[in-house]
N, C-alpha and C. Protein backbone atom coordinates (compact mmCIF):
# COMPACT_ATOMS: atom_id res chain seq x y z
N UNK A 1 21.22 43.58 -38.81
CA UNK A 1 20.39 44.13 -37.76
C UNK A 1 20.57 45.65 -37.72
N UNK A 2 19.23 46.63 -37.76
CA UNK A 2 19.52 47.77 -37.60
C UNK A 2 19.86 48.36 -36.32
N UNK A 3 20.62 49.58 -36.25
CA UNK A 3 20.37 50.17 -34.96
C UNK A 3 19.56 50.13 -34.12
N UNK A 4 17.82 50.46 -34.58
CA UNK A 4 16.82 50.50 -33.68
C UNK A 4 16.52 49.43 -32.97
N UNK A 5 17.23 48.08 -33.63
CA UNK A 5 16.55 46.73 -33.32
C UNK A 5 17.77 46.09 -32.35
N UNK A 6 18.71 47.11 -32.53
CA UNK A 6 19.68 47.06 -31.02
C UNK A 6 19.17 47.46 -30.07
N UNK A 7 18.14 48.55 -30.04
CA UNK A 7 18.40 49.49 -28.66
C UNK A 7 17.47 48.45 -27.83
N UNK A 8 17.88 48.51 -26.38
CA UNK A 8 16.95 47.93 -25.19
C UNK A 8 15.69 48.62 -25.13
N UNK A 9 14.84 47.11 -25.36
CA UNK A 9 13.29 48.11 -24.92
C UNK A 9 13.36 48.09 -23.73
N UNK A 10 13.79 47.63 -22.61
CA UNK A 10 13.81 47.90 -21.04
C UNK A 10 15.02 48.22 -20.90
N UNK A 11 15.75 49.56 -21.06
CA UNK A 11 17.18 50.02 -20.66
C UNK A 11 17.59 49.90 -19.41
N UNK A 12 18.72 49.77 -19.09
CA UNK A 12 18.60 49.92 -17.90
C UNK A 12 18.80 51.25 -17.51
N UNK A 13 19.37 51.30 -16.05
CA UNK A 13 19.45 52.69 -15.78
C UNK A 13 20.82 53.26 -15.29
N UNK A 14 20.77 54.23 -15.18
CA UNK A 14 22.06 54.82 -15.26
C UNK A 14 21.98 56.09 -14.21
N UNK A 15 22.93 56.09 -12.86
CA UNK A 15 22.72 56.95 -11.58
C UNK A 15 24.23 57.30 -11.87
N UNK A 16 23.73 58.68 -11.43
CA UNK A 16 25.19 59.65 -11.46
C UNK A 16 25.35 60.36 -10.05
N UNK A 17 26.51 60.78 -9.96
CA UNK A 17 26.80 61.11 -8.41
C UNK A 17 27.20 62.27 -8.24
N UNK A 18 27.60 63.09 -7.12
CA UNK A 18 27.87 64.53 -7.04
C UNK A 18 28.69 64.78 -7.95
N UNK A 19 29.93 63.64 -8.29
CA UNK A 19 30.88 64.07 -9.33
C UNK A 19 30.78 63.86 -10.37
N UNK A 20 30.11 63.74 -10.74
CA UNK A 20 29.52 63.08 -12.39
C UNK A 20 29.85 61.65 -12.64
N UNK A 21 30.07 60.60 -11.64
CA UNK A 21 30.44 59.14 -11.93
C UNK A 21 29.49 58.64 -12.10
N UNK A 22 28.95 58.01 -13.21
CA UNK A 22 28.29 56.95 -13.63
C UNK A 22 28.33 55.52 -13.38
N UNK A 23 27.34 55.12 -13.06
CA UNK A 23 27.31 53.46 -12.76
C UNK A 23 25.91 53.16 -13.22
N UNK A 24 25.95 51.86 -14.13
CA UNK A 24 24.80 51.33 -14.77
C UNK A 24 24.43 50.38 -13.68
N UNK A 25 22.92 50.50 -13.53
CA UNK A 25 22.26 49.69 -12.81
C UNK A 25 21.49 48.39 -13.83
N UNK A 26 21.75 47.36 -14.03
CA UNK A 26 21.04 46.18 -14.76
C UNK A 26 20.05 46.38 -14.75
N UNK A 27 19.09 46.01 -15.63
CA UNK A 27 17.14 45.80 -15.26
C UNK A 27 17.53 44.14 -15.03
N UNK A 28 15.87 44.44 -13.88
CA UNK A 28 15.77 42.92 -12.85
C UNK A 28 15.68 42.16 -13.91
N UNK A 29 15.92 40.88 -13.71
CA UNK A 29 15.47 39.74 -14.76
C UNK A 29 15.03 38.78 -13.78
N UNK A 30 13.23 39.44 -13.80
CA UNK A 30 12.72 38.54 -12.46
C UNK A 30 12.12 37.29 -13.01
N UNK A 31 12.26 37.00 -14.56
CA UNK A 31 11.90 35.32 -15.17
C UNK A 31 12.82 34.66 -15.01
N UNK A 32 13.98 35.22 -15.01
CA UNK A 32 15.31 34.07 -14.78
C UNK A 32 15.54 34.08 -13.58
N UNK A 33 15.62 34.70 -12.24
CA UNK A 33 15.71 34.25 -11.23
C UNK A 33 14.75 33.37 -10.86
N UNK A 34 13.02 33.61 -11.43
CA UNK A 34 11.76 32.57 -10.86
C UNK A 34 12.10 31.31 -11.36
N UNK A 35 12.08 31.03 -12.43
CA UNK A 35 12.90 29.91 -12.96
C UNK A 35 14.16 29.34 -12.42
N UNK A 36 15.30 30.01 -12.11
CA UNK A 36 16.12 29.54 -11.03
C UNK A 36 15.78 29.18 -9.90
N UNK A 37 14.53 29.57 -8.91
CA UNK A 37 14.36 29.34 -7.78
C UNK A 37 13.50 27.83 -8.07
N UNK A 38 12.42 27.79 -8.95
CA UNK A 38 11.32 26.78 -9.52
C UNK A 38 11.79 25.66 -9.56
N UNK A 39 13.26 26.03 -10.35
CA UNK A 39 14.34 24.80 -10.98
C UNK A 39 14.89 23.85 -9.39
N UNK A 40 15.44 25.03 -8.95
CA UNK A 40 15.93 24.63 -7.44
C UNK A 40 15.32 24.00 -6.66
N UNK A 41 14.13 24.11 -6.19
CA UNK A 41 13.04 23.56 -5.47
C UNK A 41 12.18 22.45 -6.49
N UNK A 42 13.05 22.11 -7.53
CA UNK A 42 12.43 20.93 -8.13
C UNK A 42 10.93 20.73 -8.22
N UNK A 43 10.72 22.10 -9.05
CA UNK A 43 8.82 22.41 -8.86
C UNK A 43 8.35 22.22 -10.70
N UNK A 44 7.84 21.51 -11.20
CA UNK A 44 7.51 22.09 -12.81
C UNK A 44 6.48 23.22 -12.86
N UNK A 45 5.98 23.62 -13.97
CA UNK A 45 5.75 25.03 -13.61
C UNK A 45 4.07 24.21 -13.26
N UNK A 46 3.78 23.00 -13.80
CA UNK A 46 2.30 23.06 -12.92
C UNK A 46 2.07 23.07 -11.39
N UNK A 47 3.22 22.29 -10.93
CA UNK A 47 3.42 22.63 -9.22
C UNK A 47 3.76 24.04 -8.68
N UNK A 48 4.43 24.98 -9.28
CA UNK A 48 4.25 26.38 -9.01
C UNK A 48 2.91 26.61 -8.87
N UNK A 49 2.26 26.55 -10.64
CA UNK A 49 0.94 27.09 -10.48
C UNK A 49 -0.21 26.65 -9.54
N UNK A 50 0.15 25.52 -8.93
CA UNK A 50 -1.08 25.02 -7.52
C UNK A 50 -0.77 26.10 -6.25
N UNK A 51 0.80 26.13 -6.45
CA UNK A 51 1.24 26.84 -4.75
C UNK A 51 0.89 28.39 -5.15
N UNK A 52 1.20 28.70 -6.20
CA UNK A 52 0.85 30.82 -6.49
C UNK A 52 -0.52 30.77 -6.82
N UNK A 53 -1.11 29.69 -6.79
CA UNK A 53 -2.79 30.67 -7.96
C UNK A 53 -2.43 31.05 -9.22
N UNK A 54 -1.40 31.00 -9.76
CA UNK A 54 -1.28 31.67 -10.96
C UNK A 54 -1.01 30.54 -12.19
N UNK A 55 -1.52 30.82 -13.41
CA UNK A 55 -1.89 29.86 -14.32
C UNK A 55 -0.48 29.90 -15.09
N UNK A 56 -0.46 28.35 -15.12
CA UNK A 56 0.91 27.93 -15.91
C UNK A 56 1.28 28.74 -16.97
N UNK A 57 -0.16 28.89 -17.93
CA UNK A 57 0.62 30.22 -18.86
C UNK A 57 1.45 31.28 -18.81
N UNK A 58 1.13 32.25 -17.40
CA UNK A 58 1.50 33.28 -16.94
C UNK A 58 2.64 32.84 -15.97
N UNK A 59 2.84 31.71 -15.68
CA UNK A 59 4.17 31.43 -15.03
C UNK A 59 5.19 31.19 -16.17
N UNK A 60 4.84 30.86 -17.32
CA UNK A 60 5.68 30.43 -18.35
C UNK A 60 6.26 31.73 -19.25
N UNK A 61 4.93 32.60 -19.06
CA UNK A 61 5.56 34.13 -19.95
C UNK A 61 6.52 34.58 -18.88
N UNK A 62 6.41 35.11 -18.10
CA UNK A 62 7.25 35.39 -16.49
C UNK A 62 8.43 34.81 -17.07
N UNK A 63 8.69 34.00 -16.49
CA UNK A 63 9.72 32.75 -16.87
C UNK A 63 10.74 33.45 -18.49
N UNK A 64 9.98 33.23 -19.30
CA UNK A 64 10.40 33.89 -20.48
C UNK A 64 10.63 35.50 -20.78
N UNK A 65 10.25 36.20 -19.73
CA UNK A 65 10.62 37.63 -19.71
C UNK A 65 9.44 38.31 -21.38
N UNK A 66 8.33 37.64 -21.37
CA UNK A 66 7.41 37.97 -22.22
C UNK A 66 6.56 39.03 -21.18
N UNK A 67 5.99 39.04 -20.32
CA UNK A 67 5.39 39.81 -19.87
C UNK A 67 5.88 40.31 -18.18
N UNK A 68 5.77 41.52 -17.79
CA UNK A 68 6.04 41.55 -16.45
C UNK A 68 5.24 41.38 -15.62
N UNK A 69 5.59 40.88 -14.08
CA UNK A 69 4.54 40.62 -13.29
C UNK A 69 4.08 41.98 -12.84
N UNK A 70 2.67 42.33 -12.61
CA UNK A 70 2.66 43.48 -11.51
C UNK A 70 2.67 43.05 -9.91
N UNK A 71 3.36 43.76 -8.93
CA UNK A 71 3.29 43.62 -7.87
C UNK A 71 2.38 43.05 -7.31
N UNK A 72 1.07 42.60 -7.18
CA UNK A 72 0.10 41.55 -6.47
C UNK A 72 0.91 40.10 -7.06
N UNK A 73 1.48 39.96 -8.24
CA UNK A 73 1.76 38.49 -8.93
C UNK A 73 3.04 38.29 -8.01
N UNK A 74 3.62 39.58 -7.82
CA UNK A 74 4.94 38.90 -7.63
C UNK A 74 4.85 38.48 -5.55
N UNK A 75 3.70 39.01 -5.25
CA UNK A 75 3.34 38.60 -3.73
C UNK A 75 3.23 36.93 -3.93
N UNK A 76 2.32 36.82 -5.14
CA UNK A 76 1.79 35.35 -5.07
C UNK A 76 3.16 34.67 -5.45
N UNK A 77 3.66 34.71 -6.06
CA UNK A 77 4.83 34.43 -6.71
C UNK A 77 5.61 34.27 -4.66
N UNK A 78 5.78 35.18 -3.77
CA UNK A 78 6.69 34.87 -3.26
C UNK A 78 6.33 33.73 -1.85
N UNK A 79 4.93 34.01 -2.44
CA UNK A 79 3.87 33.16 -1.15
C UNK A 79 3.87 31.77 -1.11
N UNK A 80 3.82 31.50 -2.33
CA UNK A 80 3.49 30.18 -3.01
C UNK A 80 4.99 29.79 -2.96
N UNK A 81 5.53 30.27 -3.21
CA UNK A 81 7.23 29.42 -3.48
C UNK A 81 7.88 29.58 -1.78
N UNK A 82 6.98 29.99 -1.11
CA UNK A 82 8.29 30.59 0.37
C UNK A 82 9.46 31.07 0.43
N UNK A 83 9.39 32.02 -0.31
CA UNK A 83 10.27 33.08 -0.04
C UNK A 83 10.33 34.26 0.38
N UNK A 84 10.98 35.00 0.07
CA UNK A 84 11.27 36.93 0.43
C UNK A 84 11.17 37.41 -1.06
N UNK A 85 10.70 38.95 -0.78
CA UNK A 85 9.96 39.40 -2.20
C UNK A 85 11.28 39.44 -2.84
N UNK A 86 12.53 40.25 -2.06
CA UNK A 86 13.38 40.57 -2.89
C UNK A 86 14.41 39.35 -3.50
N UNK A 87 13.94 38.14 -3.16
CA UNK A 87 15.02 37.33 -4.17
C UNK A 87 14.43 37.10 -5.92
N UNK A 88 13.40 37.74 -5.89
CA UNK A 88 12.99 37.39 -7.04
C UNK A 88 13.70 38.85 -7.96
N UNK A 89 14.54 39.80 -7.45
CA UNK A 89 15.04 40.60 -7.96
C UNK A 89 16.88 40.23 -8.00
N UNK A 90 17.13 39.17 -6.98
CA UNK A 90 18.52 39.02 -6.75
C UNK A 90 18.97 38.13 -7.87
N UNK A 91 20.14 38.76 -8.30
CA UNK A 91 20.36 37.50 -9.46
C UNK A 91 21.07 36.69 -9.25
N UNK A 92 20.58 35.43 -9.84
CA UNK A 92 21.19 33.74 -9.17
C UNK A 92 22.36 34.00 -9.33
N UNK A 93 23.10 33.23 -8.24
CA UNK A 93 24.42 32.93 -8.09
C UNK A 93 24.87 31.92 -8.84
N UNK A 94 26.54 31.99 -9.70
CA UNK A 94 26.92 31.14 -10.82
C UNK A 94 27.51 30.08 -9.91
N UNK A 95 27.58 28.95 -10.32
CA UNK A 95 28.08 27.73 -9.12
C UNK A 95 29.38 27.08 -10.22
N UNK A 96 30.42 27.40 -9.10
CA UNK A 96 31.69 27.52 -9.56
C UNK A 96 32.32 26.09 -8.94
N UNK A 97 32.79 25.06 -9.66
CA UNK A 97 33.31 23.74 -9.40
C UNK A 97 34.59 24.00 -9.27
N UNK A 98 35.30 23.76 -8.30
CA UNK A 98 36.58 23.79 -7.55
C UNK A 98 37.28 23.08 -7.96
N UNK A 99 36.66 21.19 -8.34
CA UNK A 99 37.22 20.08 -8.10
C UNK A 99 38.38 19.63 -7.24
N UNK A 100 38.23 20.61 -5.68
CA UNK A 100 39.22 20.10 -5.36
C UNK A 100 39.10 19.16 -4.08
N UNK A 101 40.06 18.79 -3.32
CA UNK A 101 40.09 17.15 -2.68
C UNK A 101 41.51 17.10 -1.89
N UNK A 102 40.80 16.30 -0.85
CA UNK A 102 42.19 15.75 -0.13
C UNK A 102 41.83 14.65 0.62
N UNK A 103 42.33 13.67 0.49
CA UNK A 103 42.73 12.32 1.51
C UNK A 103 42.98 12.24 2.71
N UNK A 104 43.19 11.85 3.78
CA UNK A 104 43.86 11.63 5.03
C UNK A 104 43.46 10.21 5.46
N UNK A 105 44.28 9.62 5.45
CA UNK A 105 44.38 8.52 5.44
C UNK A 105 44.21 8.34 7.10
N UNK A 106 43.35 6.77 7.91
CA UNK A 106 43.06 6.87 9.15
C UNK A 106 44.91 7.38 10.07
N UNK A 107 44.79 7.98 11.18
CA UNK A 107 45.95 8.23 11.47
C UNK A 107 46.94 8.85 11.32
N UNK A 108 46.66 9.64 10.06
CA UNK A 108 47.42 10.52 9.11
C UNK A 108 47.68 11.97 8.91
N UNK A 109 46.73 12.64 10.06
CA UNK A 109 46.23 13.68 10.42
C UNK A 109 47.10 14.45 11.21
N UNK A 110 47.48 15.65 11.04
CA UNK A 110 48.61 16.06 11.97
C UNK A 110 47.95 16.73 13.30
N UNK A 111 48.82 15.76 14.20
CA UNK A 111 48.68 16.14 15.75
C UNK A 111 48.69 17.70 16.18
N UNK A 112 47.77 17.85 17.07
CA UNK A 112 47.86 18.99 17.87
C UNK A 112 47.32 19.14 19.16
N UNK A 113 47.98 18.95 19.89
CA UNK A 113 47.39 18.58 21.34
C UNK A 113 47.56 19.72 22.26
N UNK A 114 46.43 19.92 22.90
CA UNK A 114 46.25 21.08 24.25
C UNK A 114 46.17 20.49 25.57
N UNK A 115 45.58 21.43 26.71
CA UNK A 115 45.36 20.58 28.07
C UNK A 115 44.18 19.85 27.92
N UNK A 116 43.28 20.36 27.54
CA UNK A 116 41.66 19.67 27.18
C UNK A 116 41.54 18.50 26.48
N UNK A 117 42.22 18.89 24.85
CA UNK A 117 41.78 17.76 24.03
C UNK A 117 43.23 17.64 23.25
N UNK A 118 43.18 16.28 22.73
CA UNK A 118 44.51 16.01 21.44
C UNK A 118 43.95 15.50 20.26
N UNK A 119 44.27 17.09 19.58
CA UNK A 119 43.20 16.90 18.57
C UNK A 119 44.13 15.80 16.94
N UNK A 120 43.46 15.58 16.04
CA UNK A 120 43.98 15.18 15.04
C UNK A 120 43.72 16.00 13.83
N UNK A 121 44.35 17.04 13.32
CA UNK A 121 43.70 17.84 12.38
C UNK A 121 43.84 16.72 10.74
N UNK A 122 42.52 17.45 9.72
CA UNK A 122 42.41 16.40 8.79
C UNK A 122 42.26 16.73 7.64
N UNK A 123 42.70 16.91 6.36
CA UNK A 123 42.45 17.58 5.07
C UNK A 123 43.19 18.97 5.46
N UNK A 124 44.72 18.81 5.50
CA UNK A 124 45.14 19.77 6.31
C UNK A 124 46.07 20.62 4.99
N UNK A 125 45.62 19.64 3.69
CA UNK A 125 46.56 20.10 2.36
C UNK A 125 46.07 21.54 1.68
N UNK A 126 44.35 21.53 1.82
CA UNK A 126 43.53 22.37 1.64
C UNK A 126 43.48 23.59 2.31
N UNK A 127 43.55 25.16 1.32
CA UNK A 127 43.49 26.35 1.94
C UNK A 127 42.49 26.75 1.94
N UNK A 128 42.34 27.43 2.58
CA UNK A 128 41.06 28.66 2.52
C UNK A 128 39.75 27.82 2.68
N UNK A 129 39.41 26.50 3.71
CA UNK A 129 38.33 26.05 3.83
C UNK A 129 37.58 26.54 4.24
N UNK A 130 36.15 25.67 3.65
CA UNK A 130 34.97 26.26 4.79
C UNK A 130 34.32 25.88 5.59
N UNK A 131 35.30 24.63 6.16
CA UNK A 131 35.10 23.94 7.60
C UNK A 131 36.71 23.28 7.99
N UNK A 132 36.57 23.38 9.20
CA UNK A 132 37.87 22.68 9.84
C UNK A 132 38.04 21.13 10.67
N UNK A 133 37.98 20.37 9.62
CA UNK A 133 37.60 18.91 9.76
C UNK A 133 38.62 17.84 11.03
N UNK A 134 38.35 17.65 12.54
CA UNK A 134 39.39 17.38 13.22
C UNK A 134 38.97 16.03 13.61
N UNK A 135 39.49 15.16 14.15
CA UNK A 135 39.32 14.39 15.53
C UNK A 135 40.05 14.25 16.66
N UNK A 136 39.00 14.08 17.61
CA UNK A 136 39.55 14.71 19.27
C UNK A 136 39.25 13.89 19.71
N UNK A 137 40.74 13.16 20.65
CA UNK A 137 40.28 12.47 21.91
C UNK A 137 40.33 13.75 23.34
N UNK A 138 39.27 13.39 23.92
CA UNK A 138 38.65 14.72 24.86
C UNK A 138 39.76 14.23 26.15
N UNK A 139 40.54 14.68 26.98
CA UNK A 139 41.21 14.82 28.04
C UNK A 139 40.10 15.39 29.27
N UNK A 140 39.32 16.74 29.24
CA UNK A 140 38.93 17.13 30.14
C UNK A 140 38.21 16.72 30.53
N UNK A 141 37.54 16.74 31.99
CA UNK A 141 36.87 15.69 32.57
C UNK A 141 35.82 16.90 33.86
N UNK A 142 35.92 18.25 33.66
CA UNK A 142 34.92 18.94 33.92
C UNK A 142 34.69 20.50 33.87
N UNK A 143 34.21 21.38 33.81
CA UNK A 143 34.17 22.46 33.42
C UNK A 143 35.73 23.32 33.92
N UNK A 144 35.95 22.81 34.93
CA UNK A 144 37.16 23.89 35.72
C UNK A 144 38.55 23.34 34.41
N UNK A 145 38.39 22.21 33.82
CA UNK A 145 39.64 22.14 33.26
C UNK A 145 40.03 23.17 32.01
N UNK A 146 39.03 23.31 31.91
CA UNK A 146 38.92 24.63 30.84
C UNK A 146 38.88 26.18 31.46
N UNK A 147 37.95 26.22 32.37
CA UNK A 147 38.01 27.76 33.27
C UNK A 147 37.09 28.26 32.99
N UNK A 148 36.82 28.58 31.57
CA UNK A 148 35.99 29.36 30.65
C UNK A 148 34.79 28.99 29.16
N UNK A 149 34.17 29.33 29.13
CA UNK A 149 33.57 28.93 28.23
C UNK A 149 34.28 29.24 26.78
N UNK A 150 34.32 28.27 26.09
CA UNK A 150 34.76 28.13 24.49
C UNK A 150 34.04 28.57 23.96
N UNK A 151 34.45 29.80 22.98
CA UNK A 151 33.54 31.01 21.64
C UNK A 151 34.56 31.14 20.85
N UNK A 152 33.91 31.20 19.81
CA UNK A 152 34.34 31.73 18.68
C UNK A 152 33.56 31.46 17.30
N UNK A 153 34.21 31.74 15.90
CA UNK A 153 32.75 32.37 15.04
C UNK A 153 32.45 30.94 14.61
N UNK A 154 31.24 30.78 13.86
CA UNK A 154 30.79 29.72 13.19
C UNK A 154 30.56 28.70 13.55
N UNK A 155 30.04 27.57 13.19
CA UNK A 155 29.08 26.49 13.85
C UNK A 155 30.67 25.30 13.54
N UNK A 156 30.20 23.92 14.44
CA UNK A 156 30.58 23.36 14.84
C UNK A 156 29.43 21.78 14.93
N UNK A 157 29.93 20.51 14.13
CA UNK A 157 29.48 19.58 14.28
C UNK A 157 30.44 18.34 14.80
N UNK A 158 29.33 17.54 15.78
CA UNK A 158 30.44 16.98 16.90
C UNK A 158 30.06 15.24 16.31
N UNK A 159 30.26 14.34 16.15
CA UNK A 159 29.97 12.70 16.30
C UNK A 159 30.93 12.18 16.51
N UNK A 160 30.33 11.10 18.10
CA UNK A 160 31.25 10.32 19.07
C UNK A 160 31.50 9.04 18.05
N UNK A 161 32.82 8.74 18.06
CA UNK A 161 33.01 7.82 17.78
C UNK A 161 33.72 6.71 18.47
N UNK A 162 33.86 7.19 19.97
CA UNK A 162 34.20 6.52 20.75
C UNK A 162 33.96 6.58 22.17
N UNK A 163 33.46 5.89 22.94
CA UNK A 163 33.16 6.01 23.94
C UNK A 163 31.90 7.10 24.03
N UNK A 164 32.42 7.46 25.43
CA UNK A 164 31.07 8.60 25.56
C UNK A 164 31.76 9.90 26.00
N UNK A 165 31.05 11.29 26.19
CA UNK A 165 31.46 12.19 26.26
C UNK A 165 29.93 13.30 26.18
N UNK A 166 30.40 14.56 27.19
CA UNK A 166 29.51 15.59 27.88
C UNK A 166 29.53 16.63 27.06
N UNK A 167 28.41 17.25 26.35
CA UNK A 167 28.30 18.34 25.78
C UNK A 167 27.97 19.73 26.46
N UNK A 168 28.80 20.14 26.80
CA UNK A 168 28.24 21.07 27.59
C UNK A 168 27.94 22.78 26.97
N UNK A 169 26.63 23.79 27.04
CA UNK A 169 26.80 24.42 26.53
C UNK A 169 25.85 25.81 27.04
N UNK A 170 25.74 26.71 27.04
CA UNK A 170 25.58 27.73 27.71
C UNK A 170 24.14 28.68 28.16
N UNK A 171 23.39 27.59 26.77
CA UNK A 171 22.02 28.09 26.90
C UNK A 171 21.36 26.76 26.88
N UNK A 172 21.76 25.76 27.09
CA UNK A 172 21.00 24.53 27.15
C UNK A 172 20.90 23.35 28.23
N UNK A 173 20.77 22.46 29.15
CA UNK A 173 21.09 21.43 29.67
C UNK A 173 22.46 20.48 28.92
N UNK A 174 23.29 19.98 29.71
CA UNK A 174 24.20 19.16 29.30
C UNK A 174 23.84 18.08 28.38
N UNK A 175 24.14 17.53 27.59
CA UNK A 175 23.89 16.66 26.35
C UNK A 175 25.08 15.39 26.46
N UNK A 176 24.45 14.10 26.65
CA UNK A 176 25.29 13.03 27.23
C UNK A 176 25.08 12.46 25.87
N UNK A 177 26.73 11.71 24.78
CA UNK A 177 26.46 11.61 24.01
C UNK A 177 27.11 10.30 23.83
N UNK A 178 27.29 8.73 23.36
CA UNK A 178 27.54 8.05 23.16
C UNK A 178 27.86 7.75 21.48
N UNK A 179 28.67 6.59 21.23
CA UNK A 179 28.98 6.27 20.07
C UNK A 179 28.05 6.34 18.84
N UNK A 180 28.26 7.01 17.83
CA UNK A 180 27.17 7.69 16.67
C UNK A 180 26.23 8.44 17.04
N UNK A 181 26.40 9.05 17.59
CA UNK A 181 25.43 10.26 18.88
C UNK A 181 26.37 11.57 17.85
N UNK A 182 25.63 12.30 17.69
CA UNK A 182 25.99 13.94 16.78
C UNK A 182 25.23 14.64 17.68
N UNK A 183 25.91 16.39 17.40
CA UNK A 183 25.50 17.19 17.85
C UNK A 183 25.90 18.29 16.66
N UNK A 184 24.89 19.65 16.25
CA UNK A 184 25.51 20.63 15.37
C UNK A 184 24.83 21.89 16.30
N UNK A 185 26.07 22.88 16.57
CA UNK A 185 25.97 23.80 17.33
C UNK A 185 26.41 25.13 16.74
N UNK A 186 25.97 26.36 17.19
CA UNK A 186 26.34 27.89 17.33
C UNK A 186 27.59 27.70 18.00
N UNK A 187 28.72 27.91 17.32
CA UNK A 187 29.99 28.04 17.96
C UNK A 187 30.48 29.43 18.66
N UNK A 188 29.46 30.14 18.39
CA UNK A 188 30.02 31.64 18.97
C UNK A 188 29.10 31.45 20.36
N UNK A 189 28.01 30.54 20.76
CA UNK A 189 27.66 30.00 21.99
C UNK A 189 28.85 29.76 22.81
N UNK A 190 28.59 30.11 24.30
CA UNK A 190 29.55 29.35 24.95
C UNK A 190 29.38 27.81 24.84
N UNK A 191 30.66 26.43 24.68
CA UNK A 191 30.36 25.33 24.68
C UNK A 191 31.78 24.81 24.95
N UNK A 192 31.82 23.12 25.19
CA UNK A 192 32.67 22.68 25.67
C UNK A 192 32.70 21.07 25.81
N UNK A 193 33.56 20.31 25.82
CA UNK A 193 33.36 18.72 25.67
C UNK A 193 34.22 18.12 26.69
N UNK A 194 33.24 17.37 27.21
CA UNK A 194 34.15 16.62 28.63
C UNK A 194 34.15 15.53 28.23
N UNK A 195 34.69 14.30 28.67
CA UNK A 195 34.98 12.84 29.10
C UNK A 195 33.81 12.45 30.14
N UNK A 196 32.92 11.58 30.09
CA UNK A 196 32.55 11.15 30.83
C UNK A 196 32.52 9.26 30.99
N UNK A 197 33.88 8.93 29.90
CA UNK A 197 34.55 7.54 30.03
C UNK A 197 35.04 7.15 31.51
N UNK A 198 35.23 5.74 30.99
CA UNK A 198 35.89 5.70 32.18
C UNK A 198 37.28 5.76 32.31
């Protein structure tokens, strides 16, 4: 292979700063993200081409980084698929398998009990999760036993598995919830769970 047939016909680019630091900017690779999104949404490219107007051919060069879209394509492109213009510039995210796992056997869960609730924490072997998997038998039995409304970051999913129990929460009417009854909430909402057993 010669030199010339190395060089990038679409280079990328290259921004320099007051101090002369260089940082290469990638060129978009807006066929492999459309194709990533197409793939994702389990679309073949003739079901694209019904939702964009645009003919399977020209979804297939796209796709292949044979031709670029001009800006009206890439509207249809974001219309037809429901999206935002700029993910067709974002490049897909690599999906990284952890394989990891933990057991808790019924009962097995280490105790942690407050005035409100005694909770059972669960998959407690696992660091750095990205949910905090518990079960709670609820103690409190009305707003004063708490004082205050419960906040803090990230969402929160609730299913009774016993008895019944009061959802209470800060922008909504109370939520009376019985056995296989769920709830998934804004945890940075004020919220809170009563007893309403007997």
């Amino acid at each position: 292979m010669s030199e010339h047939d190395k060089v990038d016909k679409y280079p990328s680019m290259t921004i320099g700063d007051n101090e002369n630091n260089k940082r290469v900017v990638e060129k978009a690779t807006i066929g492999v993200q459309l194709k990533a999104i197409r793939t994702e949404n389990k679309l073949t490219l003739e079901e694209a081409s019904k939702r964009t107007g645009l003919a399977r051919s020209t979804l297939s060069k796209i796709e292949n980084e044979q031709i670029s879209p001009t800006f009206s394509v890439m509207q249809k492109l974001a219309s037809g698929l429901n999206i935002e213009l700029p993910q067709l510039f974002t490049k897909p995210k690599e999906t990284k398998v952890t394989g990891r796992r933990d057991v808790t056997l019924n009962g097995q869960g280490r105790p942690h009990a407050t005035l409100t609730y005694e909770h059972e924490l669960l998959s407690t072997q696992l660091r750095n999760k990205k949910m905090m998997p518990y079960k709670s038998r609820v103690h409190a039995r009305n707003f004063d036993h708490f004082g205050e409304w419960v906040r803090h970051e990230g969402e929160e999913f609730l299913l009774v598995l016993e008895g019944e129990v009061q959802l209470l929460t800060e922008f909504y009417e109370p939520a009376t919830l019985v056995v296989g009854d769920s709830a998934y909430y804004d945890a940075t909402m004020g919220h809170l769970v009563i007893s309403t057993s007997k």
